[in-house]
Protein backbone atom coordinates (compact mmCIF):
# COMPACT_ATOMS: atom_id res chain seq x y z
CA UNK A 1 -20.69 -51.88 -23.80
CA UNK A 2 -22.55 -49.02 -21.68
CA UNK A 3 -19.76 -49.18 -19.14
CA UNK A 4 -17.38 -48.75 -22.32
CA UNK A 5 -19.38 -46.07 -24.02
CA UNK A 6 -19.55 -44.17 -20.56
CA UNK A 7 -15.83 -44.37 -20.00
CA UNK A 8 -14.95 -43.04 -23.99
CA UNK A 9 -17.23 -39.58 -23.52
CA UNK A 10 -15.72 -39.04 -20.34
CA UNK A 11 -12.39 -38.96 -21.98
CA UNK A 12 -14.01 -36.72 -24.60
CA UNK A 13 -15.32 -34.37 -22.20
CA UNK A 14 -12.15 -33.98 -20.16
CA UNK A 15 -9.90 -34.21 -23.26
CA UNK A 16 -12.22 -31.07 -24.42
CA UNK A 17 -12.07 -28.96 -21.60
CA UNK A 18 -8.53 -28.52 -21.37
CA UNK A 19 -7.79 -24.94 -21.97
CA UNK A 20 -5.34 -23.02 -23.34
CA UNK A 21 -3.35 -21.11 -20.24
CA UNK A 22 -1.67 -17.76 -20.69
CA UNK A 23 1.87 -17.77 -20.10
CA UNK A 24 3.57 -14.38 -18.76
CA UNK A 25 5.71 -12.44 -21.15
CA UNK A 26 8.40 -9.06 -20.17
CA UNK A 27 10.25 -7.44 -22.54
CA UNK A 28 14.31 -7.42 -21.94
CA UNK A 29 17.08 -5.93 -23.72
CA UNK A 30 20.31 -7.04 -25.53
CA UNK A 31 22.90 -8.05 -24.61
CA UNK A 32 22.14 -8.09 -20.53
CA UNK A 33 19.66 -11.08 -21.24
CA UNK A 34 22.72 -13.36 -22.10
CA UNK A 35 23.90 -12.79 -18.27
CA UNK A 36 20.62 -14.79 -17.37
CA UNK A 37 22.61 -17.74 -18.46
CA UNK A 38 26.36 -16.86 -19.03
CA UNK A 39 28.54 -15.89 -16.28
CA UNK A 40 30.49 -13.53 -19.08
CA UNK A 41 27.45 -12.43 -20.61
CA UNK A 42 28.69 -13.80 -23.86
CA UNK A 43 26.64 -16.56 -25.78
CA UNK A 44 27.84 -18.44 -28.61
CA UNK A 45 24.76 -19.03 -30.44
CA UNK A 46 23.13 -21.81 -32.65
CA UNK A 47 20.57 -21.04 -35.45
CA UNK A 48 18.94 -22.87 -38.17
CA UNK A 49 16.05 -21.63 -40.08
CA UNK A 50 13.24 -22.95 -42.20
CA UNK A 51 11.03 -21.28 -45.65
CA UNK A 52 8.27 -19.92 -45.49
CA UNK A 53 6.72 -19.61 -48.47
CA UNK A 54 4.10 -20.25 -50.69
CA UNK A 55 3.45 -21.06 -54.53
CA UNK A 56 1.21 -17.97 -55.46
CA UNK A 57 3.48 -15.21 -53.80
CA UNK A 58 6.65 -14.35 -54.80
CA UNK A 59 10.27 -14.43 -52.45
CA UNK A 60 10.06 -16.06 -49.11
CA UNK A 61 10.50 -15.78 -45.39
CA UNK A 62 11.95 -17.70 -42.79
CA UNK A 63 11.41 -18.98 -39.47
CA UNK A 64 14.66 -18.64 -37.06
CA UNK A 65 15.41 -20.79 -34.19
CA UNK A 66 18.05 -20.05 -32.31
CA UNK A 67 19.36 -22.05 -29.20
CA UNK A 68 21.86 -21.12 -26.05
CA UNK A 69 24.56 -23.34 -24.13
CA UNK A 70 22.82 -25.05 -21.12
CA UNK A 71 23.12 -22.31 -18.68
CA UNK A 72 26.45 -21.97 -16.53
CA UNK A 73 26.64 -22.79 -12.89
CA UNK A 74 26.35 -19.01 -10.65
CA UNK A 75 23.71 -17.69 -13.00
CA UNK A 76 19.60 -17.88 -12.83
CA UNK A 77 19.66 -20.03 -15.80
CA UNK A 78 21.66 -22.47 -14.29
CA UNK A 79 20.92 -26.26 -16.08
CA UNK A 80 18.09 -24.54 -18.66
CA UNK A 81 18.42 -24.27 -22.25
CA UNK A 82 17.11 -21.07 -24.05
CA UNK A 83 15.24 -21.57 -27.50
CA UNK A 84 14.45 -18.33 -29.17
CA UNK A 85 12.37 -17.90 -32.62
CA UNK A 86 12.40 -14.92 -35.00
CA UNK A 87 10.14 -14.77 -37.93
CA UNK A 88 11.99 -13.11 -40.69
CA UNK A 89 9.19 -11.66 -43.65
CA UNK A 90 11.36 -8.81 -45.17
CA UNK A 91 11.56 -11.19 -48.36
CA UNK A 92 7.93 -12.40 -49.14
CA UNK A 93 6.34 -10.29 -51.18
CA UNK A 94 2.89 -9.63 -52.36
CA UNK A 95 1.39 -8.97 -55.52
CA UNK A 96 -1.18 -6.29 -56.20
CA UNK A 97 -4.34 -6.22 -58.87
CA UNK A 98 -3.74 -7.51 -62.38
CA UNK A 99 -3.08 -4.05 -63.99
CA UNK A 100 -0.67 -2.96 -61.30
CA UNK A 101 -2.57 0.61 -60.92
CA UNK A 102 -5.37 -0.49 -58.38
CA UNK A 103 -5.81 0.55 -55.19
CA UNK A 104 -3.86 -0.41 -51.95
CA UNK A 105 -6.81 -2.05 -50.76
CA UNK A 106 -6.51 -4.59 -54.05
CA UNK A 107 -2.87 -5.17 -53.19
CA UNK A 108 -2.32 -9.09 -51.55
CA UNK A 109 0.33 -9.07 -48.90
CA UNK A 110 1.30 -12.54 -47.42
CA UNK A 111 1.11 -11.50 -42.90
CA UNK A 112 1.31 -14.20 -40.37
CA UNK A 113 -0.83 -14.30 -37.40
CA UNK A 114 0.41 -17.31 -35.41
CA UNK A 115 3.53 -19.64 -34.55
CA UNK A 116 2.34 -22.99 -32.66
CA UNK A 117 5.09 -25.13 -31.85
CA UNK A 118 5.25 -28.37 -29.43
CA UNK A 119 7.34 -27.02 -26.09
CA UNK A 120 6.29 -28.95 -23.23
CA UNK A 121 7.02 -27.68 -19.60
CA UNK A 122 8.67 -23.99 -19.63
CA UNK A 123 10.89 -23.23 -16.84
CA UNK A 124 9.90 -20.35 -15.39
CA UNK A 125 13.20 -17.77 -14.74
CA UNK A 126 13.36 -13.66 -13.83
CA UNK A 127 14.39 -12.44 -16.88
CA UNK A 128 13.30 -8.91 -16.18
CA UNK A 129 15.64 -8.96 -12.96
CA UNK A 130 12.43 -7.29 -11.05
CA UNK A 131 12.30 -10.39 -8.33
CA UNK A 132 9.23 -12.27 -10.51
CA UNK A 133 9.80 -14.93 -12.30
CA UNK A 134 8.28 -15.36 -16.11
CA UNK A 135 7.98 -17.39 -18.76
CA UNK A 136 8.40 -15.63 -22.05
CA UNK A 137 10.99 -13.03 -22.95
CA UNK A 138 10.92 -10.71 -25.87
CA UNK A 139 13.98 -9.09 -26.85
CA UNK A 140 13.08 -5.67 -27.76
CA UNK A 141 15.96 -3.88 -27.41
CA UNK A 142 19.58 -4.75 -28.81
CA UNK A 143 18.73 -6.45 -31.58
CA UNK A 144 16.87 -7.27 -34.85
CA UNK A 145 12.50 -6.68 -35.23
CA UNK A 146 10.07 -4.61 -35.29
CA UNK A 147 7.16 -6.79 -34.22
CA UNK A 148 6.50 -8.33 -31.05
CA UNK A 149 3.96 -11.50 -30.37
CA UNK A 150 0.98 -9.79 -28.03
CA UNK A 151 -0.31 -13.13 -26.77
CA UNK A 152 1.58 -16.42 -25.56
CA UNK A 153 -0.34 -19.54 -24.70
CA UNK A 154 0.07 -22.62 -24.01
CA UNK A 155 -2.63 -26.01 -24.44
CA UNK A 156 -0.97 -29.40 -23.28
CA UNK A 157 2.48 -29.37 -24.76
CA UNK A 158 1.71 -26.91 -27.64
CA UNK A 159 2.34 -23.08 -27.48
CA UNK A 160 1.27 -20.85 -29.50
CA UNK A 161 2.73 -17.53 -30.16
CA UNK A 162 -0.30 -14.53 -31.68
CA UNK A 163 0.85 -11.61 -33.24
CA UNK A 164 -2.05 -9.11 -33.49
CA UNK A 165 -1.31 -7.07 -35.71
CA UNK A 166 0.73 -9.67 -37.40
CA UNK A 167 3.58 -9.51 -39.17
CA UNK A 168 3.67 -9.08 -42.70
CA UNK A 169 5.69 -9.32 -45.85
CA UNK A 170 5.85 -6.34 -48.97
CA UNK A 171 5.35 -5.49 -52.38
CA UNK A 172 8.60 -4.55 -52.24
CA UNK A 173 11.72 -6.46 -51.46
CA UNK A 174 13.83 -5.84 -48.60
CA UNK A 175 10.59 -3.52 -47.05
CA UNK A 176 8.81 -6.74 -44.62
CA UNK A 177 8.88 -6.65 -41.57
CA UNK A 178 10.30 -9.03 -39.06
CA UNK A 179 9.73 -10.13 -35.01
CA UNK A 180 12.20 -9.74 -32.37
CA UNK A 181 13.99 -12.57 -30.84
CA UNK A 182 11.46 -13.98 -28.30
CA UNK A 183 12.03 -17.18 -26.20
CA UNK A 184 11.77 -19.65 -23.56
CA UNK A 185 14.09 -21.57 -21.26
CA UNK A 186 13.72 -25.44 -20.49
CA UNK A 187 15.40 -28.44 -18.91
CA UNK A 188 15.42 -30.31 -21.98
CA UNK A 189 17.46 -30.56 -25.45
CA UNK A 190 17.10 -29.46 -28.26
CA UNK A 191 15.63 -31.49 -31.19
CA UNK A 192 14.12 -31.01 -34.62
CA UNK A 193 10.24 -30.56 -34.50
CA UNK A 194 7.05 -29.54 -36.74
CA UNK A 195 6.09 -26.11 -36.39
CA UNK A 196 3.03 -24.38 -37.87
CA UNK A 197 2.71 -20.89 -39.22
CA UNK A 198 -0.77 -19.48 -39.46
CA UNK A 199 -1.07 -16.71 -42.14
CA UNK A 200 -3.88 -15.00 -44.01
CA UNK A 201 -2.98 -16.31 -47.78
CA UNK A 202 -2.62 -20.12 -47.49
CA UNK A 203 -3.63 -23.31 -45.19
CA UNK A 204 -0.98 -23.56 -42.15
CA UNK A 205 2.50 -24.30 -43.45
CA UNK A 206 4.39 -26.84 -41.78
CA UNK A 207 8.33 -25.93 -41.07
CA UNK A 208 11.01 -27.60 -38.99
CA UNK A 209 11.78 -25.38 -35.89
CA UNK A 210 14.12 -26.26 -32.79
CA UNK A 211 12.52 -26.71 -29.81
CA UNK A 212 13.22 -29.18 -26.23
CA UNK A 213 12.79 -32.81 -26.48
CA UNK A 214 9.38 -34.07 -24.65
CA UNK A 215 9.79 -36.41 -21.76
């Protein structure tokens, strides 16, 4: 029973001390990331998305994933599959103080913080084209967003995505703000998986998101 014991808090304490690892993130630009994996520099995207929302705020947002072809033969991305995510607030809206008249500071805006999503292994790949290779590219140029995640990490198969400040929603409609495309490349498939979106109003809401089948 002591040997047992012994054993079952050692597995505790190593099970506890993994840590979280930064991954490296560079910015690139539309549309010269799609040569990374195309040969033409022409992708033919897939994208599904999934609510966000909440039952005491008003409209909703969405979660984008968006996946590549496998990557042609001649290019870096050879064999890898590109996921990319976009979270899409322009459409949740807030609510401010019961007579409508109070100050800004009374007004409740729905912002999310954090995106955690199970990835498991990320292929690295020189996205930048400056001879390093990396493992997180946010498209900041060429395309749709306004805010950018500041912090990528990853803890066993799990990555989570911080956006500080994060990215919020309105009082008005149309006025939110949304990310840019950022993504990953991996050897693996696409399938459907459980995402979680951390905000300030709510517990963590659960969505579907795309992301590479675990081995």
């Amino acid at each position: 029973m002591r040997v047992i014991a012994s054993c079952l808090m050692l597995f505790l304490s190593f099970a506890g001390s993994v840590a979280a690892a930064d991954l490296d993130v560079v910015t690139v630009a539309a549309p010269a990331i799609n040569c990374r994996f195309d040969t033409d520099c022409k992708i033919t995207v897939s994208d599904t998305t999934a609510v966000i929302s909440t039952t005491n705020m008003k409209g909703q947002g969405f979660l984008q994933s968006r996946t590549w072809p496998v990557g042609q033969p001649g290019t870096p991305g050879v064999k890898l599959f590109a996921y990319l995510y976009r979270i899409d607030l322009t459409q949740w809206l807030g609510h401010e103080g019961p007579s409508g008249q109070l100050p800004q500071t009374s007004s409740v805006i729905p912002c999310v913080t954090e995106l955690r999503l199970p990835f498991g292994l990320v292929a690295p790949l020189d996205y930048d084209g400056n001879g390093d290779k990396d493992q997180v590219f946010i498209i900041t140029q060429g395309g749709l967003g306004s805010v950018k995640p500041t912090a990528v990490t990853q803890t066993g198969n799990q990555i989570t995505f911080k956006f500080l400040p994060p990215v919020c929603g309105s009082l008005t409609p149309g006025k939110g703000q949304t990310t840019f495309f950022f993504g990953l490349a991996s050897t693996q498939p696409p399938q459907t998986v459980a995402a979680q979106v951390i905000n300030d109003i709510a517990p963590p809401l659960t969505v579907k998101a795309r992301a590479p089948k675990v081995p």
